[in-house]
Structures are given as C-alpha cells and as structure tokens.
N, C-alpha and C. Protein backbone atom coordinates (compact mmCIF):
# COMPACT_ATOMS: atom_id res chain seq x y z
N UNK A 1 121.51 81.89 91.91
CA UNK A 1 120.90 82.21 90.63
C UNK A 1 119.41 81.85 90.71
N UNK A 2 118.43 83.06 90.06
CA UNK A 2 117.16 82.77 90.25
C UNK A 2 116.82 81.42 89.09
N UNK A 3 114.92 80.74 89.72
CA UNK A 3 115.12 79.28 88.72
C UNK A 3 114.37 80.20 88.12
N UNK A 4 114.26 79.53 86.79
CA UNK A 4 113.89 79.84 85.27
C UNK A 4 112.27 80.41 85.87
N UNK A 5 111.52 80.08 86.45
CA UNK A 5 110.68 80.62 86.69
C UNK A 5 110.06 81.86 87.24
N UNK A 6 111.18 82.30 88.26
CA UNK A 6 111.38 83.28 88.61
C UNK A 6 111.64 84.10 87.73
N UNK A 7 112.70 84.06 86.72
CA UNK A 7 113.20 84.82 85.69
C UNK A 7 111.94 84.97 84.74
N UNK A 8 111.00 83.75 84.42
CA UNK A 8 110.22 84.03 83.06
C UNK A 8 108.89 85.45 84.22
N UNK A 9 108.82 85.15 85.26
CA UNK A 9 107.87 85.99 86.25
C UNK A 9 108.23 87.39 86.10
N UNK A 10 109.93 87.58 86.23
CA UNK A 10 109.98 88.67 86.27
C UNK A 10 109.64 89.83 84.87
N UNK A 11 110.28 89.00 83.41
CA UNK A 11 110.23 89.32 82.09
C UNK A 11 108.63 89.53 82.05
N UNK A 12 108.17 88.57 82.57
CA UNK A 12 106.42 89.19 82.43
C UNK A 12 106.28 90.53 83.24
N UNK A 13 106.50 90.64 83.72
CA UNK A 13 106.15 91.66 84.95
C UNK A 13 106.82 93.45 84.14
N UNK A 14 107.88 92.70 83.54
CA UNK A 14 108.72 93.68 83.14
C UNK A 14 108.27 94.40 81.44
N UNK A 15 107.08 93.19 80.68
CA UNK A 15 106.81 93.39 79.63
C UNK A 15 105.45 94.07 79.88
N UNK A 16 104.89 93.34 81.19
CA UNK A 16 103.23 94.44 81.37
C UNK A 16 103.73 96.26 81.35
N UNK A 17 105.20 96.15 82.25
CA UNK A 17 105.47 97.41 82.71
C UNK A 17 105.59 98.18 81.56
N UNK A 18 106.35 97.16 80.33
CA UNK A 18 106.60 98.42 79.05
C UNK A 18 105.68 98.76 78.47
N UNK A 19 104.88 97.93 78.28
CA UNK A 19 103.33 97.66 77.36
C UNK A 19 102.23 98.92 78.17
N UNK A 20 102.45 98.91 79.43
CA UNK A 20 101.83 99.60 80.01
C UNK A 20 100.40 98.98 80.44
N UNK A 21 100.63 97.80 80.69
CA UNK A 21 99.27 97.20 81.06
C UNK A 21 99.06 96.58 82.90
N UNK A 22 98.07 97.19 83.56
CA UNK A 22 98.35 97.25 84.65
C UNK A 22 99.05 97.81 85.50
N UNK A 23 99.56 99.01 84.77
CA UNK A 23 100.68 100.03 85.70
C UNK A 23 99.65 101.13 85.83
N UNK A 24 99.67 101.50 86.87
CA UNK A 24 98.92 103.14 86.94
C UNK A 24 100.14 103.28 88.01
N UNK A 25 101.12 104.51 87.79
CA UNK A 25 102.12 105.03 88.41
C UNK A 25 101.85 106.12 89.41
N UNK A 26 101.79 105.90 90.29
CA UNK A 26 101.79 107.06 91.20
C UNK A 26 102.04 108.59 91.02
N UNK A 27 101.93 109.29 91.77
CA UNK A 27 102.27 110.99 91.56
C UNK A 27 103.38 111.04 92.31
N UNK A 28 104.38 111.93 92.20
CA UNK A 28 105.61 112.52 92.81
C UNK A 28 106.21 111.33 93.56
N UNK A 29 106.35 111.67 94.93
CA UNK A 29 107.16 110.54 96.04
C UNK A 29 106.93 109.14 95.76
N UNK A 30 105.87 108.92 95.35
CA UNK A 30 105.30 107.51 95.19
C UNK A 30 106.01 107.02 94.37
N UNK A 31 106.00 107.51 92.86
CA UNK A 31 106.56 107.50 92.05
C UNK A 31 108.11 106.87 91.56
N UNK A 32 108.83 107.65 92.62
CA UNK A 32 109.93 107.52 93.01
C UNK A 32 110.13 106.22 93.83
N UNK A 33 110.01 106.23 94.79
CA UNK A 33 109.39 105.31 95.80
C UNK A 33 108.82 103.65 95.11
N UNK A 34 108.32 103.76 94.07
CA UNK A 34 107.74 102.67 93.05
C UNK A 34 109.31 102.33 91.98
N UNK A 35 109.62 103.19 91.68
CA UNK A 35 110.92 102.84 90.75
C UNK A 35 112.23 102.40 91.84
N UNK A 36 112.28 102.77 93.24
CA UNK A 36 113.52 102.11 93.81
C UNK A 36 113.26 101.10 94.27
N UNK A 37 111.70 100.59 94.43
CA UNK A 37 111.62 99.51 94.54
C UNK A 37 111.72 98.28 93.84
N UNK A 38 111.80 98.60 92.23
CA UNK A 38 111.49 97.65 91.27
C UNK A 38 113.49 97.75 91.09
N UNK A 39 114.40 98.79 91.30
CA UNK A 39 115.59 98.76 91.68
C UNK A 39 115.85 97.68 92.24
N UNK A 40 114.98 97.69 93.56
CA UNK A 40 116.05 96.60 94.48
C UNK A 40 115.43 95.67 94.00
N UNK A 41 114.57 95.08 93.40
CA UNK A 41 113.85 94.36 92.90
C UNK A 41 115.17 93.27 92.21
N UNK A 42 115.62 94.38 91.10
CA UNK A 42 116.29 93.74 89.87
C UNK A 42 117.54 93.52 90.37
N UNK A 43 118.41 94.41 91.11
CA UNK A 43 119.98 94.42 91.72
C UNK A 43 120.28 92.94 92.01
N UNK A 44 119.49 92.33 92.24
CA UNK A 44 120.26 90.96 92.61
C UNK A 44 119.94 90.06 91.43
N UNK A 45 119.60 90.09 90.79
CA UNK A 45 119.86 90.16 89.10
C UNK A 45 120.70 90.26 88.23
N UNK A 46 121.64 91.59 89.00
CA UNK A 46 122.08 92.45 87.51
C UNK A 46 123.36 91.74 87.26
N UNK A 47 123.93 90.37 88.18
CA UNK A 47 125.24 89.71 87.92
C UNK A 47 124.80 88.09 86.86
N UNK A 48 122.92 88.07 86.78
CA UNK A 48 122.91 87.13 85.72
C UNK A 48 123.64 86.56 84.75
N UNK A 49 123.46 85.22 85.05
CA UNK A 49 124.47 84.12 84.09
C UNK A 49 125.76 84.26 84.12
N UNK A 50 126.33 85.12 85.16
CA UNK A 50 128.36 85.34 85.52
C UNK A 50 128.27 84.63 86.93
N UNK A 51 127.34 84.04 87.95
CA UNK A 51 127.55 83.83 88.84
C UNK A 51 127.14 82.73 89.67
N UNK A 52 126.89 81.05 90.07
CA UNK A 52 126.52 80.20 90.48
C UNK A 52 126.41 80.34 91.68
N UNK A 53 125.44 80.30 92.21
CA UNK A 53 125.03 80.10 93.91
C UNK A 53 125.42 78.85 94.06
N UNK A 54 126.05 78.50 95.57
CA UNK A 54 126.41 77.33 96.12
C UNK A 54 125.24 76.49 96.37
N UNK A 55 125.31 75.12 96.36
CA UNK A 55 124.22 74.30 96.42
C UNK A 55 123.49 74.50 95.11
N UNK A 56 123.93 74.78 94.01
CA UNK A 56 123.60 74.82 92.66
C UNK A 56 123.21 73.52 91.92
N UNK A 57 122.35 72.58 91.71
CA UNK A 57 122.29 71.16 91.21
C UNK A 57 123.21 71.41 89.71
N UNK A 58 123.97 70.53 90.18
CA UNK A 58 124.81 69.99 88.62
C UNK A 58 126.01 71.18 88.27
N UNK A 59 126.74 71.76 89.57
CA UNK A 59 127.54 72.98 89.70
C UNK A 59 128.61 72.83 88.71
N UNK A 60 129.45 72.06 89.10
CA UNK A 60 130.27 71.73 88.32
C UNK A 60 130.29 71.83 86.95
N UNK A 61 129.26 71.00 86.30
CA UNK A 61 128.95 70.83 85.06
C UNK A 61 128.60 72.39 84.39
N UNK A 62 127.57 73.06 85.28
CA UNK A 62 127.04 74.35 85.04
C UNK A 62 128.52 75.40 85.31
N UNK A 63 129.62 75.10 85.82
CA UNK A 63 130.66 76.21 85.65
C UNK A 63 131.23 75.72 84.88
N UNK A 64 131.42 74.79 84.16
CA UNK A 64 131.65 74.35 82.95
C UNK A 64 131.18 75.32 81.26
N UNK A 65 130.01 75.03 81.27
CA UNK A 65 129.20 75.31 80.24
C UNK A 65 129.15 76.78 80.60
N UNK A 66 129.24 77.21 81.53
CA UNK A 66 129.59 79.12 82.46
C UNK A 66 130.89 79.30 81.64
N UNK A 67 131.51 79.01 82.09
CA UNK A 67 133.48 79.20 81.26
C UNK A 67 133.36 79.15 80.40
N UNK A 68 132.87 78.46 79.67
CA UNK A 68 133.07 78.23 78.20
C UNK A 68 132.21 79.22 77.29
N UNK A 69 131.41 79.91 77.92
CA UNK A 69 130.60 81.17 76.98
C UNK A 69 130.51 82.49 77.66
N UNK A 70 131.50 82.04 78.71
CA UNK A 70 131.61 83.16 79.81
C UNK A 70 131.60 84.61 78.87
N UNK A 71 132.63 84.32 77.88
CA UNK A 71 132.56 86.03 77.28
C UNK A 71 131.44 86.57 76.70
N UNK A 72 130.47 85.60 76.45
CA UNK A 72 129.16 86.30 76.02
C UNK A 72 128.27 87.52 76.72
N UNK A 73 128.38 86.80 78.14
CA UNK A 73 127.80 87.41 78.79
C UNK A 73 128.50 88.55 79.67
N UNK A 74 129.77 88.23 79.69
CA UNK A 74 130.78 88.88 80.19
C UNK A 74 130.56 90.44 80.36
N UNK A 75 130.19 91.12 79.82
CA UNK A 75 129.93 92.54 79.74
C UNK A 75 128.30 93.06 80.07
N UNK A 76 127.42 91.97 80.47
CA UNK A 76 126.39 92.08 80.28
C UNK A 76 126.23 92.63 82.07
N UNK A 77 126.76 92.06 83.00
CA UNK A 77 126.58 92.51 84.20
C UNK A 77 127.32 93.94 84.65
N UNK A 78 128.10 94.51 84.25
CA UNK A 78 128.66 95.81 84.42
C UNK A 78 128.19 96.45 83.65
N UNK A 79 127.03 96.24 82.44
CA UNK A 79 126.34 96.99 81.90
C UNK A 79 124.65 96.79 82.98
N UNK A 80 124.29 96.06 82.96
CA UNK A 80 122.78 95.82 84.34
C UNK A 80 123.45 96.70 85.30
N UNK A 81 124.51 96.50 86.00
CA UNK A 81 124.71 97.81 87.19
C UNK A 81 124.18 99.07 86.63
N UNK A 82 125.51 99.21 85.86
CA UNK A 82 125.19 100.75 84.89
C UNK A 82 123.99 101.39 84.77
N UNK A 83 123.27 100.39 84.04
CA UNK A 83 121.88 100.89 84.15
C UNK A 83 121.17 101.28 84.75
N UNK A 84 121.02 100.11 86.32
CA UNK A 84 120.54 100.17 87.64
C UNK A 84 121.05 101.56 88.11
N UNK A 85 121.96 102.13 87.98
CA UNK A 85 122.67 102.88 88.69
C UNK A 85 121.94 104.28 87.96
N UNK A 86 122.15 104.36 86.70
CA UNK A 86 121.52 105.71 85.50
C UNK A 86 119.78 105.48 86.40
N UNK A 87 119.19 104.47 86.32
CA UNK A 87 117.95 104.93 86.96
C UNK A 87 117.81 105.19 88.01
N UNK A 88 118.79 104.91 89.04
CA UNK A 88 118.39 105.61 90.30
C UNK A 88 119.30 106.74 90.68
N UNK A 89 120.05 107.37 89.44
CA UNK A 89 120.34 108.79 89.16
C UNK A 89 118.85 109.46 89.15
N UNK A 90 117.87 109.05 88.03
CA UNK A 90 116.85 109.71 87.40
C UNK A 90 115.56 109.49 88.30
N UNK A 91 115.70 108.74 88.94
CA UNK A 91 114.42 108.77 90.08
C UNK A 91 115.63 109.41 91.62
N UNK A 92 116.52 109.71 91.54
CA UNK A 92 116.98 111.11 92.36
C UNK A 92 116.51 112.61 92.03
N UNK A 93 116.80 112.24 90.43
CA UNK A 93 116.35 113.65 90.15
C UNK A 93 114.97 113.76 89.99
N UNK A 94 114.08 113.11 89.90
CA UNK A 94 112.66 113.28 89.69
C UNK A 94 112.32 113.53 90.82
N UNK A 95 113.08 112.87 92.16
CA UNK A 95 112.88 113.35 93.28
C UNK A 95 112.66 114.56 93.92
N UNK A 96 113.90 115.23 93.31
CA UNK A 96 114.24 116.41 93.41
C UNK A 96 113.37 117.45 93.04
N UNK A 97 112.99 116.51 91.79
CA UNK A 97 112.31 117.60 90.86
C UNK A 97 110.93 117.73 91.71
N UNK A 98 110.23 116.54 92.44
CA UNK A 98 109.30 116.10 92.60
C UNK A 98 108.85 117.32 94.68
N UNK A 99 110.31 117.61 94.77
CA UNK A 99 109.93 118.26 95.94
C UNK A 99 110.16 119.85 95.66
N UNK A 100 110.05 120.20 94.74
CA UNK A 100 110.44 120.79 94.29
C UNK A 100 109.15 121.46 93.59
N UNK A 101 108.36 120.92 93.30
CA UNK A 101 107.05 120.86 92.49
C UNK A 101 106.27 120.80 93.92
N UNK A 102 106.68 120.31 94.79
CA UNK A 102 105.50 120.25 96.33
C UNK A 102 106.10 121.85 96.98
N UNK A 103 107.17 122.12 97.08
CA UNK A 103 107.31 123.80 97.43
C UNK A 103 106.65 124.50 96.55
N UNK A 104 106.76 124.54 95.35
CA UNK A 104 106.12 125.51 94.42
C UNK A 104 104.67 125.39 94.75
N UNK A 105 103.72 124.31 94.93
CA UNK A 105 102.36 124.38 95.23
C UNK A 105 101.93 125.25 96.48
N UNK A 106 103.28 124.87 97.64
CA UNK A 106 102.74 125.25 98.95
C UNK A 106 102.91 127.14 98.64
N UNK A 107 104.06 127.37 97.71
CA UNK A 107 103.84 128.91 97.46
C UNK A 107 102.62 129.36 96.64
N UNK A 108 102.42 128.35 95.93
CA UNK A 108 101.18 129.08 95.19
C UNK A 108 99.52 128.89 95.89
N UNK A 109 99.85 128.43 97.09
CA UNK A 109 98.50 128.01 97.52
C UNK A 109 98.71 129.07 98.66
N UNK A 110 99.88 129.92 98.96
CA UNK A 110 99.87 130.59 100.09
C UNK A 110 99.35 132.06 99.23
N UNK A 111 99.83 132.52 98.02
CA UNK A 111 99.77 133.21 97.14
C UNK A 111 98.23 133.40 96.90
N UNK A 112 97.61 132.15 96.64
CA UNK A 112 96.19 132.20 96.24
C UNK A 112 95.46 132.76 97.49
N UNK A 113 95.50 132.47 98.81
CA UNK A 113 95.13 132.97 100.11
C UNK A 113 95.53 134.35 100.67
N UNK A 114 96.52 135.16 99.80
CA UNK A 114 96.99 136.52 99.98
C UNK A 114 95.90 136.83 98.84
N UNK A 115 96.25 136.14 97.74
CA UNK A 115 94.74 137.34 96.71
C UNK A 115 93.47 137.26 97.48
N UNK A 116 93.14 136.03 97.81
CA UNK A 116 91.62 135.76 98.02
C UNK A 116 91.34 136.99 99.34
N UNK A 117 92.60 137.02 100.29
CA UNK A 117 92.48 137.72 101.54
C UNK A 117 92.55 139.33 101.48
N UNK A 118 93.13 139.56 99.97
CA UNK A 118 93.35 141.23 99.41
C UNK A 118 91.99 141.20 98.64
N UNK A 119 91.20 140.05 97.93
CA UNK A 119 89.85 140.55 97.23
C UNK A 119 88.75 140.99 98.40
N UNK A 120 89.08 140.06 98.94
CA UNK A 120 88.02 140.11 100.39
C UNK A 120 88.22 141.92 101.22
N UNK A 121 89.45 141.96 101.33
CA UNK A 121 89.29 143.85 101.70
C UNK A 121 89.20 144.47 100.77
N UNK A 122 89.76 144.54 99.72
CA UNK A 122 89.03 145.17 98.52
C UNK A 122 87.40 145.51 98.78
N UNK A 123 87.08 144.47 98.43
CA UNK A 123 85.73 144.71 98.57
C UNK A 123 84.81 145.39 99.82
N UNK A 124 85.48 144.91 100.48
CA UNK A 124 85.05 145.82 102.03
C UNK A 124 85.25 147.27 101.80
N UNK A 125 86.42 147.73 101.56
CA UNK A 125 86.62 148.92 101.08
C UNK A 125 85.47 149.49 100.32
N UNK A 126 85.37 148.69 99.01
CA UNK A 126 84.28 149.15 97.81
C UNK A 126 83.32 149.81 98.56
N UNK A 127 82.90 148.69 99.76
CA UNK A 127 81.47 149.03 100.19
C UNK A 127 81.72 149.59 101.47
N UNK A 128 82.37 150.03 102.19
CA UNK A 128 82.87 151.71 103.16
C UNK A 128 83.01 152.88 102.18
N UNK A 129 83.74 152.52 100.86
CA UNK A 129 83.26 153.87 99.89
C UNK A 129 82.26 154.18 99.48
N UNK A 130 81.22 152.98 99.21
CA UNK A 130 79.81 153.54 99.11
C UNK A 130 79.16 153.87 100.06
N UNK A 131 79.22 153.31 100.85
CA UNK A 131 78.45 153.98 102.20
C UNK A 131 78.78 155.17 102.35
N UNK A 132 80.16 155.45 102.68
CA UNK A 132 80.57 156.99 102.75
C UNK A 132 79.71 158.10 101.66
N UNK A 133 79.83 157.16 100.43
CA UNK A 133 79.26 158.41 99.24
C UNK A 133 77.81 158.52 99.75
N UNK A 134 77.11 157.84 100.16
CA UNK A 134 75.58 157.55 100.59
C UNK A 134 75.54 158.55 101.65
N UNK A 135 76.49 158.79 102.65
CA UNK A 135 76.31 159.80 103.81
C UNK A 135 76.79 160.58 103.07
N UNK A 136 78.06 161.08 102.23
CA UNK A 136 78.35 162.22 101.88
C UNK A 136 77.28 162.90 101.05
N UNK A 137 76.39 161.98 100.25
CA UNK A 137 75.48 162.69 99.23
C UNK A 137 73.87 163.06 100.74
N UNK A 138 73.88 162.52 101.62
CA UNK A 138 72.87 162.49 102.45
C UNK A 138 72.85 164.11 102.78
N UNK A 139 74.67 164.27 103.35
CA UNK A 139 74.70 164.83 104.40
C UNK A 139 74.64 166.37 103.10
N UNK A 140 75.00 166.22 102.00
CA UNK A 140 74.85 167.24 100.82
C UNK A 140 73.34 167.96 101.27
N UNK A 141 72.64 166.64 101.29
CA UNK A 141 71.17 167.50 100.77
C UNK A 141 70.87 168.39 101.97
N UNK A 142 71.12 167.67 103.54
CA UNK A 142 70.99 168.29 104.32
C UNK A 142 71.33 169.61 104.36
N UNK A 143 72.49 170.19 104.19
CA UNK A 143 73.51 170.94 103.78
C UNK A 143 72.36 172.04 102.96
N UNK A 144 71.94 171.53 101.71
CA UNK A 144 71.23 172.53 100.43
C UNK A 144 69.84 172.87 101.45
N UNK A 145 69.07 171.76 102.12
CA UNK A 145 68.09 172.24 102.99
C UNK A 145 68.27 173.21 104.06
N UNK A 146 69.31 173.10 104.68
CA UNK A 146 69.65 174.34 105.38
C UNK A 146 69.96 175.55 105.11
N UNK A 147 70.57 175.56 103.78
CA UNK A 147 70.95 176.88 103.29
C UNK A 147 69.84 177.29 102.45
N UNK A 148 68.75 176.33 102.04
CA UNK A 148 67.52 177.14 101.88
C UNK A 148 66.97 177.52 102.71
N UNK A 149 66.69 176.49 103.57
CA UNK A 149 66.27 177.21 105.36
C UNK A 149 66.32 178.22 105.51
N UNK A 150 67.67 178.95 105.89
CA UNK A 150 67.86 179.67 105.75
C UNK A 150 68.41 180.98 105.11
N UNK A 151 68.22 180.67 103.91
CA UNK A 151 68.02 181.52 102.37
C UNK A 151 66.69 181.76 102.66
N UNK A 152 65.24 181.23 103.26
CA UNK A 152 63.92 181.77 103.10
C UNK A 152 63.58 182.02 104.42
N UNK A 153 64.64 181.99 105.56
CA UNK A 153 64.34 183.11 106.76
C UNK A 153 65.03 184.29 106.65
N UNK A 154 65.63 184.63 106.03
CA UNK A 154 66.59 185.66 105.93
C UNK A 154 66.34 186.42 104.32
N UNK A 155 65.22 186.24 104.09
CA UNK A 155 64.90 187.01 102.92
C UNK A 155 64.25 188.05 103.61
C-alpha cells in the first residue's frame, strides 16, 4: 500500500489534470500513449484500502481496523478496475480513431499533389493553346497575304 504521501502526490497530480493546469496533451499517438501511461500509473492503485503489503508497520492492528470497515470500501476496487478498464477501451478507440485520421491526411495530401500536378498541365495546355492560336492567327495573315499576292498578279 502506497504511504499517504504518495497518495496526497498523486490526488495533486490528478486535480492539476482536471483543473487543467499544466497539462498541454499531445496530438493523436501521443495522446494515447499519455493516457496508458497515467493507466499504468494508477492500476496498482485500483485495489486501495482492500489490501496490506507485507512488512506493513502495525499489520495486524491495520487488518484489524481493514475488517472491520472492509464493506465500505468493498466495492470500491472492482469499480477502479472498471474504470481503468472503460479508459483504456476509449484511448483504444481514440487510437483507432487517431490512425485513422493519419490515413485520411496521407489521402488528402496525395489528393492535393494530383490537383496541384493536374493545375500545373492545365496550364501548360492554356499556354500550347495560345501559342497555337498565335501561329494559327500568324499563319492566317500569311495565308490573306498570299492570296492577295496573288489576287494582284493575276489581275
């Protein structure tokens, strides 16, 4: 069993976390990765006040005063699993969710490099159609000069 100090360390740690003071949470994997750690963190925890470690000062006495309010707490450690267990359901699925959200980027970043690579010939195109119109209107005039050419030798 952790000493009282340990325990008041962790309740702090655990009240910055709700309060939100000093947490900046990671993105995706990290994320995840940050919550199974504060998991294994707590798991050896979650049998609090049902269980005396050997070499316990004053054991006896302390499974004493344990028995005797045992039912208080009695339900309190198969509910801490429970819990433990529902959150590392939900940082599975965030997981999930979380690689899931890294495929969708890698498609949309392959997506963005097919437009950028279709604007880019596009535009090439644009400007082989103007050029073309630039020779086609060139090769016009040539065309009207010759047939005046010869519209004013052949008069």
């Amino acid at each position: 069993m952790p000493n009282s100090d340990e325990v008041l360390k962790y309740l702090r740690l655990a009240q910055e976390r709700v309060e939100g003071g000093a947490l900046d949470l990671p993105p995706g994997s990290d994320a995840v990765r940050y919550t199974r750690d504060r998991l294994a963190e707590a798991l050896p925890y979650a049998h609090a006040g049902l269980l005396l470690p050997q070499g316990t000062r004053l054991r006896p006495l302390k499974q004493a005063v344990l028995g005797a309010v045992r039912s208080i707490p009695a339900n309190q450690a198969p509910f801490n699993t429970l819990v433990l267990q529902a959150i590392d359901g939900a940082a599975a699925a965030i997981e999930g969710l979380a690689h899931s959200v890294d495929v969708q980027e890698q498609h949309a970043s392959r997506l963005q490099a097919g437009v950028a690579t279709t604007e880019l010939t596009v535009d090439d195109l644009v400007d082989d159609v103007r050029s073309l119109r630039t020779q086609v209107a060139d090769l016009a005039d040539q065309v009207a000069d010759l047939r005046r050419a010869v519209d004013g030798t052949g008069a």
